[in-house]
PDB file of N, CA and C in Angstrom:
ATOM      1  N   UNK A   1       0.011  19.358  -4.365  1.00  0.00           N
ATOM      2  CA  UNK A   1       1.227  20.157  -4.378  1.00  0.00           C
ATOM      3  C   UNK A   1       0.917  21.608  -4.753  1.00  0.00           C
ATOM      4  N   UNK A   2      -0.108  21.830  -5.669  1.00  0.00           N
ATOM      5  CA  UNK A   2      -0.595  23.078  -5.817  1.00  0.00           C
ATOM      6  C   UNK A   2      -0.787  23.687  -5.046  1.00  0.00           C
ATOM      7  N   UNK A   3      -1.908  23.243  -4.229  1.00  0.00           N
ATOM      8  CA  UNK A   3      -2.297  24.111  -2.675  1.00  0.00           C
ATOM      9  C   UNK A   3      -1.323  24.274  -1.604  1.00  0.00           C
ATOM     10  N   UNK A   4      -0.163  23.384  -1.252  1.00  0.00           N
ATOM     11  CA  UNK A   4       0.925  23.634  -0.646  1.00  0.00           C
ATOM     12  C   UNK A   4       1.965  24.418  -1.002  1.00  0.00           C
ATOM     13  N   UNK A   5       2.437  23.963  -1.994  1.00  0.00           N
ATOM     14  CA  UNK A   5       3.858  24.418  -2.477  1.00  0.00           C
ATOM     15  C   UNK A   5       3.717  25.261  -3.615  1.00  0.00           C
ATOM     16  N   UNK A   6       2.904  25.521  -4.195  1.00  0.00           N
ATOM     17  CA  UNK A   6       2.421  25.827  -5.363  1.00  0.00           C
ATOM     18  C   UNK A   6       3.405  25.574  -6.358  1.00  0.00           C
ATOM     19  N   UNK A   7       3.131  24.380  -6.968  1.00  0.00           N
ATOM     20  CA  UNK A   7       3.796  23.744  -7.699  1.00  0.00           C
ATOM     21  C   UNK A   7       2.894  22.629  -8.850  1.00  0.00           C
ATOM     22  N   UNK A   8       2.922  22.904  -9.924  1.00  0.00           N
ATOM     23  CA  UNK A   8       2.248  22.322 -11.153  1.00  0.00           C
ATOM     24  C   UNK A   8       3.112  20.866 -11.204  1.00  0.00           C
ATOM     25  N   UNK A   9       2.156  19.842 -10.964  1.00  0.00           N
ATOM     26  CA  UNK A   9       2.793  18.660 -11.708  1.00  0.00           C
ATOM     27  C   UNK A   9       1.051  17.932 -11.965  1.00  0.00           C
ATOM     28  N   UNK A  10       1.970  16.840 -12.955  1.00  0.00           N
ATOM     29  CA  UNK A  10       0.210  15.880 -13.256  1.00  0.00           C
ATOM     30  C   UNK A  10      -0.111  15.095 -12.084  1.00  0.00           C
ATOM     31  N   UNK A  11      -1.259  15.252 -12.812  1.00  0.00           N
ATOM     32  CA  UNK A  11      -2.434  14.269 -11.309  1.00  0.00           C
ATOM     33  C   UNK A  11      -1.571  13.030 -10.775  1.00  0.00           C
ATOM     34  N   UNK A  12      -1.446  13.528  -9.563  1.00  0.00           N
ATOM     35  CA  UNK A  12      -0.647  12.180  -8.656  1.00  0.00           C
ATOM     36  C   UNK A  12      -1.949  12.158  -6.796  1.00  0.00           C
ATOM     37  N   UNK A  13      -2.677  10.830  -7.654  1.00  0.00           N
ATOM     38  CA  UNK A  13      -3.644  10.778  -6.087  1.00  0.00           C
ATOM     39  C   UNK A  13      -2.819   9.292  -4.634  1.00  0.00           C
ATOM     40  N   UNK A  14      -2.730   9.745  -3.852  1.00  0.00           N
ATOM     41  CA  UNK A  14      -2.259   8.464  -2.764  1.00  0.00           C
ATOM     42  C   UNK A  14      -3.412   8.213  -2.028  1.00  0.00           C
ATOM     43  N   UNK A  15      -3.528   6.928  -2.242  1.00  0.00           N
ATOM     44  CA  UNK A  15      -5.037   6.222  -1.725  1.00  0.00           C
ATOM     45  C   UNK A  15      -4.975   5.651  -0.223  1.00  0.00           C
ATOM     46  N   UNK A  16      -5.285   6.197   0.485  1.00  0.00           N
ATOM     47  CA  UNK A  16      -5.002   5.169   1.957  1.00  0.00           C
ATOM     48  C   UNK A  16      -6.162   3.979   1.718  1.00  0.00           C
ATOM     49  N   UNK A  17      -5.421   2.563   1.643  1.00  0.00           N
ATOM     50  CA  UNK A  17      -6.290   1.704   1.508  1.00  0.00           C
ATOM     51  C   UNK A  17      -5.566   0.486   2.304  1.00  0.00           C
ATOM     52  N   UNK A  18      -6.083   0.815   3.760  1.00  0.00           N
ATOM     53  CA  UNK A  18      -5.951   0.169   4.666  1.00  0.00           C
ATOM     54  C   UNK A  18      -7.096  -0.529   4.749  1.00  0.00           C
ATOM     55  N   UNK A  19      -6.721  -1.818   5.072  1.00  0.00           N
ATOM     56  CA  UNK A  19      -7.795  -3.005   5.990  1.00  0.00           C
ATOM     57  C   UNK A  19      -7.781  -3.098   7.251  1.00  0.00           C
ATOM     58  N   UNK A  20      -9.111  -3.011   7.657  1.00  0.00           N
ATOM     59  CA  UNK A  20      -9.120  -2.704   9.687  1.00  0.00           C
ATOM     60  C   UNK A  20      -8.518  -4.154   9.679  1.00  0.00           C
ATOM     61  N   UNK A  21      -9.579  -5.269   9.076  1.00  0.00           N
ATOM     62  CA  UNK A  21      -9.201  -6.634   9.173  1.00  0.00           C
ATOM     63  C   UNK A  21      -7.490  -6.899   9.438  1.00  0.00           C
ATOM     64  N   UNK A  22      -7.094  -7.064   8.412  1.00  0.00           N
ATOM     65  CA  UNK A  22      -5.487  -6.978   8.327  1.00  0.00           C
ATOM     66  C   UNK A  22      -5.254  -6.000   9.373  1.00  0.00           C
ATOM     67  N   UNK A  23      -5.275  -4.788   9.237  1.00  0.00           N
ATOM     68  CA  UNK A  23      -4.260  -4.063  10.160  1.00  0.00           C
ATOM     69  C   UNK A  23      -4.297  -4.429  11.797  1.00  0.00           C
ATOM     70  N   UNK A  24      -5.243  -4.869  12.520  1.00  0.00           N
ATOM     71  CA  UNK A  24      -5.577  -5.308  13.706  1.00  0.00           C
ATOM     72  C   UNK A  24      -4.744  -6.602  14.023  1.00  0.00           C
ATOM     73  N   UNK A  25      -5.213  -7.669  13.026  1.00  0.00           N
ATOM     74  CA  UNK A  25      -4.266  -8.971  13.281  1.00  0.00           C
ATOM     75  C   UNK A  25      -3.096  -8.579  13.233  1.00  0.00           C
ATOM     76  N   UNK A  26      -2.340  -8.041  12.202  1.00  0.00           N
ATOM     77  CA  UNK A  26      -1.013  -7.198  12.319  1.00  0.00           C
ATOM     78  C   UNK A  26      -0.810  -6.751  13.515  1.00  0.00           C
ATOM     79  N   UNK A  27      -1.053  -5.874  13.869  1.00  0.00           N
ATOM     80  CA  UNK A  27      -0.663  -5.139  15.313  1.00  0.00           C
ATOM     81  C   UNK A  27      -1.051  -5.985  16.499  1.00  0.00           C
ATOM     82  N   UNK A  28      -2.267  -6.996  16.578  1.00  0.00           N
ATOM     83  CA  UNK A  28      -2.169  -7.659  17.482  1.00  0.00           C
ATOM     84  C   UNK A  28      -1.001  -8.869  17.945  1.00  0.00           C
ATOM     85  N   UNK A  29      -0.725  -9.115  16.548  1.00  0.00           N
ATOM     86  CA  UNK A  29       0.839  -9.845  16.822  1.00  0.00           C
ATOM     87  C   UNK A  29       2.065  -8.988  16.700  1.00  0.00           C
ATOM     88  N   UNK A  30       2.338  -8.019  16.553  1.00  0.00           N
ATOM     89  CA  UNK A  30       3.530  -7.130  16.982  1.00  0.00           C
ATOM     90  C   UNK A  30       2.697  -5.776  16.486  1.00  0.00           C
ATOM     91  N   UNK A  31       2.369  -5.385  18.193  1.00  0.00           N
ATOM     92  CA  UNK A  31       2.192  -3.587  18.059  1.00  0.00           C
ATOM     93  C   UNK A  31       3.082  -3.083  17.434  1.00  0.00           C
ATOM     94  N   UNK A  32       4.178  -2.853  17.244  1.00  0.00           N
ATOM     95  CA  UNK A  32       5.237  -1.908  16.997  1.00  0.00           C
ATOM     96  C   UNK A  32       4.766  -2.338  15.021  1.00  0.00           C
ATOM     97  N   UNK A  33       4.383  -3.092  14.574  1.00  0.00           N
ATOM     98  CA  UNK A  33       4.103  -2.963  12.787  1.00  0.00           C
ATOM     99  C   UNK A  33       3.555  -2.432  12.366  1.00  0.00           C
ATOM    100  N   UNK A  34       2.564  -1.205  13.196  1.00  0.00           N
ATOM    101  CA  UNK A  34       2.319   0.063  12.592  1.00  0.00           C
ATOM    102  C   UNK A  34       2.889   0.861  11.700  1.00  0.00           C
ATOM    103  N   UNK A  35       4.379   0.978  11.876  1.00  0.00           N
ATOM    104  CA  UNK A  35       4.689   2.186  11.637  1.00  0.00           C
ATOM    105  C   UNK A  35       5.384   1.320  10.048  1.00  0.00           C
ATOM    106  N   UNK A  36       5.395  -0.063   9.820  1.00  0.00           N
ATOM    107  CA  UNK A  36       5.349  -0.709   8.377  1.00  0.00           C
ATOM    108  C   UNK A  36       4.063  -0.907   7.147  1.00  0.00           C
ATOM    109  N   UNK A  37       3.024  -0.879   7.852  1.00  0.00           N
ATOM    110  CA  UNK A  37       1.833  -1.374   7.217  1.00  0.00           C
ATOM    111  C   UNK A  37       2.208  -0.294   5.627  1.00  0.00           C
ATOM    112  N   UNK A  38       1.449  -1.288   4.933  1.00  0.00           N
ATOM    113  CA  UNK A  38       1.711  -0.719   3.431  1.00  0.00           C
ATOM    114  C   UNK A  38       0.448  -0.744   3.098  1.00  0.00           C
ATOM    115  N   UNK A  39      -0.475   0.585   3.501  1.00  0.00           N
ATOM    116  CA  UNK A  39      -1.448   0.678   3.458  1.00  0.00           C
ATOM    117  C   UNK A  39      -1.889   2.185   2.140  1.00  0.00           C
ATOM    118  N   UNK A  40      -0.630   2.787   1.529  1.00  0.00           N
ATOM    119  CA  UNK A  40      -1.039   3.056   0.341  1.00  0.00           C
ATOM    120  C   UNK A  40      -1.068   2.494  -0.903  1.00  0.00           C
ATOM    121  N   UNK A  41      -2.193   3.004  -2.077  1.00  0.00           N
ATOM    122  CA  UNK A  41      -2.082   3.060  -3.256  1.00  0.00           C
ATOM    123  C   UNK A  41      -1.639   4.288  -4.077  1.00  0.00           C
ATOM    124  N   UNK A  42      -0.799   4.184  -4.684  1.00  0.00           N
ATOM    125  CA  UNK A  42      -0.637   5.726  -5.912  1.00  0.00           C
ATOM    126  C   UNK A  42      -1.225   5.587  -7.227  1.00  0.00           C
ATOM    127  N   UNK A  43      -1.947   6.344  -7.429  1.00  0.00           N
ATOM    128  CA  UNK A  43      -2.337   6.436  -8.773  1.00  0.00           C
ATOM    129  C   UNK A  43      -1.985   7.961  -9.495  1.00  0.00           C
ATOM    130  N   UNK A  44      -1.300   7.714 -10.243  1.00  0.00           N
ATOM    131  CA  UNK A  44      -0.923   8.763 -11.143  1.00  0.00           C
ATOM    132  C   UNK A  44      -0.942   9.112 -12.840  1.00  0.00           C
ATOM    133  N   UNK A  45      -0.435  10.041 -13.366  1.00  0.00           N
ATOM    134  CA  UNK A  45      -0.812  10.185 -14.315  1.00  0.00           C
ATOM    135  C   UNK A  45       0.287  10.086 -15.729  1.00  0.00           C
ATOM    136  N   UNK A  46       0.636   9.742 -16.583  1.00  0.00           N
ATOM    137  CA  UNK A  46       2.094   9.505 -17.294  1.00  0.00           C
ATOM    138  C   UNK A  46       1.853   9.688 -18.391  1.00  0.00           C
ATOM    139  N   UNK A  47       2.539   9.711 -19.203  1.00  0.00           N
ATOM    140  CA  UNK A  47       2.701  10.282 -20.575  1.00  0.00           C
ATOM    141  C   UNK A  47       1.105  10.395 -21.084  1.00  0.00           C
ATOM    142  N   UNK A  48       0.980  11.366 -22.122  1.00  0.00           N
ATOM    143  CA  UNK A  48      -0.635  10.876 -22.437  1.00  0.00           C
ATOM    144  C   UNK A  48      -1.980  10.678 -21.734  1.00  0.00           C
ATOM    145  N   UNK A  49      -2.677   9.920 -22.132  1.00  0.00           N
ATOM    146  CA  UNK A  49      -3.560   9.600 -21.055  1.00  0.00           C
ATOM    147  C   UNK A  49      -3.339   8.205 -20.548  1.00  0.00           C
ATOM    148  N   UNK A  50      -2.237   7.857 -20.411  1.00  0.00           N
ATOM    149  CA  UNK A  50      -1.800   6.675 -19.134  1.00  0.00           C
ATOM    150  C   UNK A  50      -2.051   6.926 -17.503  1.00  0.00           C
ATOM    151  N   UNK A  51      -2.285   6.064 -17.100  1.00  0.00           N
ATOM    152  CA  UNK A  51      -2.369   5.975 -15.848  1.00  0.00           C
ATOM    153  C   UNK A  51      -1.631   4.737 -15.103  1.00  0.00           C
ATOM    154  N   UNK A  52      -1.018   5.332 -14.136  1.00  0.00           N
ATOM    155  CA  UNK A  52      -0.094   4.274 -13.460  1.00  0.00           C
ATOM    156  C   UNK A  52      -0.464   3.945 -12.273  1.00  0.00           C
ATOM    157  N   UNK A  53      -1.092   2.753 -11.971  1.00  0.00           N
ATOM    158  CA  UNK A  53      -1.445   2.313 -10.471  1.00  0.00           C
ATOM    159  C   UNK A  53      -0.171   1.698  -9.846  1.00  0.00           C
ATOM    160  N   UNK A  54       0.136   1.328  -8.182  1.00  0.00           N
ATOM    161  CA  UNK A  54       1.248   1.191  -8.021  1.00  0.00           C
ATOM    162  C   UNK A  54       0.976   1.052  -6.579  1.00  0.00           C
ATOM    163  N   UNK A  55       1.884   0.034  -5.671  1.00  0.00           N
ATOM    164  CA  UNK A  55       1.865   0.178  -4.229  1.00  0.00           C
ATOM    165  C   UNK A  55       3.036  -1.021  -4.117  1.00  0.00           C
ATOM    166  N   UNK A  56       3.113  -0.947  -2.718  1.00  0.00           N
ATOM    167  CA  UNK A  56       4.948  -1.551  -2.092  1.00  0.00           C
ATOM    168  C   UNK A  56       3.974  -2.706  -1.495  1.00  0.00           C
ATOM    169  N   UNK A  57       5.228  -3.617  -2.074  1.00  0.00           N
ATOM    170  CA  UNK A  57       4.895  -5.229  -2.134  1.00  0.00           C
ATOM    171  C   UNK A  57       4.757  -5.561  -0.127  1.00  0.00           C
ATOM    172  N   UNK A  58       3.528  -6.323   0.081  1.00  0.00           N
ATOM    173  CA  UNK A  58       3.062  -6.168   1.212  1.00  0.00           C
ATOM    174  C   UNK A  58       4.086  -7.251   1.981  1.00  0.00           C
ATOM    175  N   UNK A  59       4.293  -8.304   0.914  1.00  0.00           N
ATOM    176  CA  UNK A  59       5.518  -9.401   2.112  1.00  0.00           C
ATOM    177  C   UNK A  59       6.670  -8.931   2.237  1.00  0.00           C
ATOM    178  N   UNK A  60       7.347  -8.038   1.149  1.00  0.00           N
ATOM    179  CA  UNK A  60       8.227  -7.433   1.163  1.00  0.00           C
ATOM    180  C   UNK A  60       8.791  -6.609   2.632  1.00  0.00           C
ATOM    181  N   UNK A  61       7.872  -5.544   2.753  1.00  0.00           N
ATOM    182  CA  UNK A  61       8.047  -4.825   3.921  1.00  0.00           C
ATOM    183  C   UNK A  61       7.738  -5.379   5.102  1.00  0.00           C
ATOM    184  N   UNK A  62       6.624  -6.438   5.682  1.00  0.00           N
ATOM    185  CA  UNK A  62       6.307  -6.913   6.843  1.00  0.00           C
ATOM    186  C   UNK A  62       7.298  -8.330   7.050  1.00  0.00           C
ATOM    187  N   UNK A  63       7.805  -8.518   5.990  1.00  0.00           N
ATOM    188  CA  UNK A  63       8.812  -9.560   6.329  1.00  0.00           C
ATOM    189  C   UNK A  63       9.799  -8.951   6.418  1.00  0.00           C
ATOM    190  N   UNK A  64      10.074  -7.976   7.052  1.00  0.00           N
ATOM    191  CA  UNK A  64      11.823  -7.084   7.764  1.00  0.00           C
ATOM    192  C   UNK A  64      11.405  -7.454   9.174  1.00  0.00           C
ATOM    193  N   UNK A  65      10.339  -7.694   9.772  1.00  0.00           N
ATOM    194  CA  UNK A  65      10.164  -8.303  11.299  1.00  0.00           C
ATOM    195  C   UNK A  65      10.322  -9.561  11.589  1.00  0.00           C
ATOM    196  N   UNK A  66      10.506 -10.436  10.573  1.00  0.00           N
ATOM    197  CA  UNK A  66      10.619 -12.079  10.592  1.00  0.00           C
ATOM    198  C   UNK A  66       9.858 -12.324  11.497  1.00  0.00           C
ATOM    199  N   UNK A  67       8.641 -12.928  11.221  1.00  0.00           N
ATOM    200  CA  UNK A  67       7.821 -13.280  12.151  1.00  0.00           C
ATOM    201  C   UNK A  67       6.543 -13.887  10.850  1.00  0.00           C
ATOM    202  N   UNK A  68       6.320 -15.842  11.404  1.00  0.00           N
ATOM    203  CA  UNK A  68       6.024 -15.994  10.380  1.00  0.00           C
ATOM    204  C   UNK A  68       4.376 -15.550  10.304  1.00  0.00           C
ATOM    205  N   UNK A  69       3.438 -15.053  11.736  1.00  0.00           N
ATOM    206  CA  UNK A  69       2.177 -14.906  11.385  1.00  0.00           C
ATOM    207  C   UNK A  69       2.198 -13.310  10.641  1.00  0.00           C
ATOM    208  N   UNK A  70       3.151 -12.497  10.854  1.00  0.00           N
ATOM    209  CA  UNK A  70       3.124 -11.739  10.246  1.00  0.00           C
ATOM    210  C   UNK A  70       3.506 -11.562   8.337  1.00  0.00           C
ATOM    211  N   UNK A  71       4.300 -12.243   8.215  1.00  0.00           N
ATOM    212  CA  UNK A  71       4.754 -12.772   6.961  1.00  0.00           C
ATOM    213  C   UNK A  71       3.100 -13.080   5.931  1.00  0.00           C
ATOM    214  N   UNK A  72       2.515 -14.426   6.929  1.00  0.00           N
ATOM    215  CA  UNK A  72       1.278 -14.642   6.752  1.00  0.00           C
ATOM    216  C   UNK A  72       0.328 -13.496   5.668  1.00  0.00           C
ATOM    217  N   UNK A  73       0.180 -12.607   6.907  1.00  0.00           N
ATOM    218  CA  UNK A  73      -0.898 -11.298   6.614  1.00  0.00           C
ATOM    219  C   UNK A  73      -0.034 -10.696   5.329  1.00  0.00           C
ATOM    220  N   UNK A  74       1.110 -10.447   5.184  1.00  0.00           N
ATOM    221  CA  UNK A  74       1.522 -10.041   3.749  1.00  0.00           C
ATOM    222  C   UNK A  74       1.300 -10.464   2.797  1.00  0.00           C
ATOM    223  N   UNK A  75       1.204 -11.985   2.456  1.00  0.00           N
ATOM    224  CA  UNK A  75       0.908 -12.800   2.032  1.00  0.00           C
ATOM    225  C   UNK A  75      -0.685 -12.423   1.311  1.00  0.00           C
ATOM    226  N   UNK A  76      -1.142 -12.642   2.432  1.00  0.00           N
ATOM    227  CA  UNK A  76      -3.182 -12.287   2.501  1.00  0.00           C
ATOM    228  C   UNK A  76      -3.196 -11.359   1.350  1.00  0.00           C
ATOM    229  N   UNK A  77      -2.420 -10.302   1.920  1.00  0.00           N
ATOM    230  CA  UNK A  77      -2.478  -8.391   1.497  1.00  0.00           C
ATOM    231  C   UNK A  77      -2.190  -8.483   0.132  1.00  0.00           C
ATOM    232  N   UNK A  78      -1.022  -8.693   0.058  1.00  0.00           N
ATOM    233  CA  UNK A  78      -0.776  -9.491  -1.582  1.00  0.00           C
ATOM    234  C   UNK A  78      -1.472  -9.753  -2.538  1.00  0.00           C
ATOM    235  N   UNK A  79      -2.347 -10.700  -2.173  1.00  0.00           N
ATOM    236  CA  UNK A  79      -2.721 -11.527  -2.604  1.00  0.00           C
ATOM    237  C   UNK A  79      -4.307 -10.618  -2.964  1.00  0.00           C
ATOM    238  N   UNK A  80      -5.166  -9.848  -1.951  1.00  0.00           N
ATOM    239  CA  UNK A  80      -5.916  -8.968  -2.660  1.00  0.00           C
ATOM    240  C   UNK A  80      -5.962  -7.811  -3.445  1.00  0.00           C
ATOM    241  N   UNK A  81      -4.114  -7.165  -2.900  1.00  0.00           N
ATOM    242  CA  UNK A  81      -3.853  -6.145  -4.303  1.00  0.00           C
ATOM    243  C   UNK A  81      -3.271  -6.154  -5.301  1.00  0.00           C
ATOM    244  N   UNK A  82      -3.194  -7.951  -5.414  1.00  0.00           N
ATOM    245  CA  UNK A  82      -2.975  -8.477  -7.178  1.00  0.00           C
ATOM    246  C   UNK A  82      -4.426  -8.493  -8.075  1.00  0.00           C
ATOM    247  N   UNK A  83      -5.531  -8.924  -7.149  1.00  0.00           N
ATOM    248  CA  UNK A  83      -6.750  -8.762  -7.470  1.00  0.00           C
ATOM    249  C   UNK A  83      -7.049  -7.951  -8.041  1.00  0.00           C
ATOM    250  N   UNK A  84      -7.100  -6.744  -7.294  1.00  0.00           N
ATOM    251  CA  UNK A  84      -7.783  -4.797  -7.576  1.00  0.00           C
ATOM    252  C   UNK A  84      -6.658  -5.172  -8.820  1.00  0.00           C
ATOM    253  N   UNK A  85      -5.476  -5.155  -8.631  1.00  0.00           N
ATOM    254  CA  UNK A  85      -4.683  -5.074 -10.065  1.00  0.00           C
ATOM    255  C   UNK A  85      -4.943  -5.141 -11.485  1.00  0.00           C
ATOM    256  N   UNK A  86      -5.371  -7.135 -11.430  1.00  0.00           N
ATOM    257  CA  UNK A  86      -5.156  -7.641 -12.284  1.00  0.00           C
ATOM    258  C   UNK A  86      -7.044  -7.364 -12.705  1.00  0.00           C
ATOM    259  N   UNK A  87      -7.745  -6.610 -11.954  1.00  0.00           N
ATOM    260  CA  UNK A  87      -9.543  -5.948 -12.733  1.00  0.00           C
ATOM    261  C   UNK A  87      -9.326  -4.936 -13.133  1.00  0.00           C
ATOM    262  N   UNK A  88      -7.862  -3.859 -13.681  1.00  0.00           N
ATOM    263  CA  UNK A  88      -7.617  -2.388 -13.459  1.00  0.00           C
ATOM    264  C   UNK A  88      -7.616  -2.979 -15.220  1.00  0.00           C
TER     265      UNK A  88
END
């Protein structure tokens, strides 16, 4: 935001942490779920020296297409960024 807008706030990084794996099976069963994939992380900075990791629940959003192989892969997605989570 500094270099754009020039605007001071605390460290706020957005992680693109997309899976080719996942994202391919995704789109190979409905092209059009591109434009859903929940392929960021935020990590930011909060009171002190806290840090807040954070990203949008993967069955959540790919289950607005009802479709259960897609549901599936949310599921998957889930299920490895409870992982990264629960080693933070």
């Amino acid at each position: 935001m500094k270099k754009k807008l020039n605007i001071d706030m605390p460290p706020y990084r957005i992680l693109g942490a997309c899976n080719p794996s996942f994202a391919h099976g995704a789109i190979t069963t409905d092209p059009s779920i591109g434009v859903l994939l929940p392929c960021n992380v935020v990590i930011r900075k909060i009171d002190g020296d806290g840090i807040y990791v954070e990203f949008m629940g993967p069955e959540s959003v790919l289950g607005i297409v009802n479709n259960p192989d897609i549901t599936q892969v949310g599921k998957e997605v889930k299920s490895k960024l409870e992982k990264v989570m629960n080693a933070l």
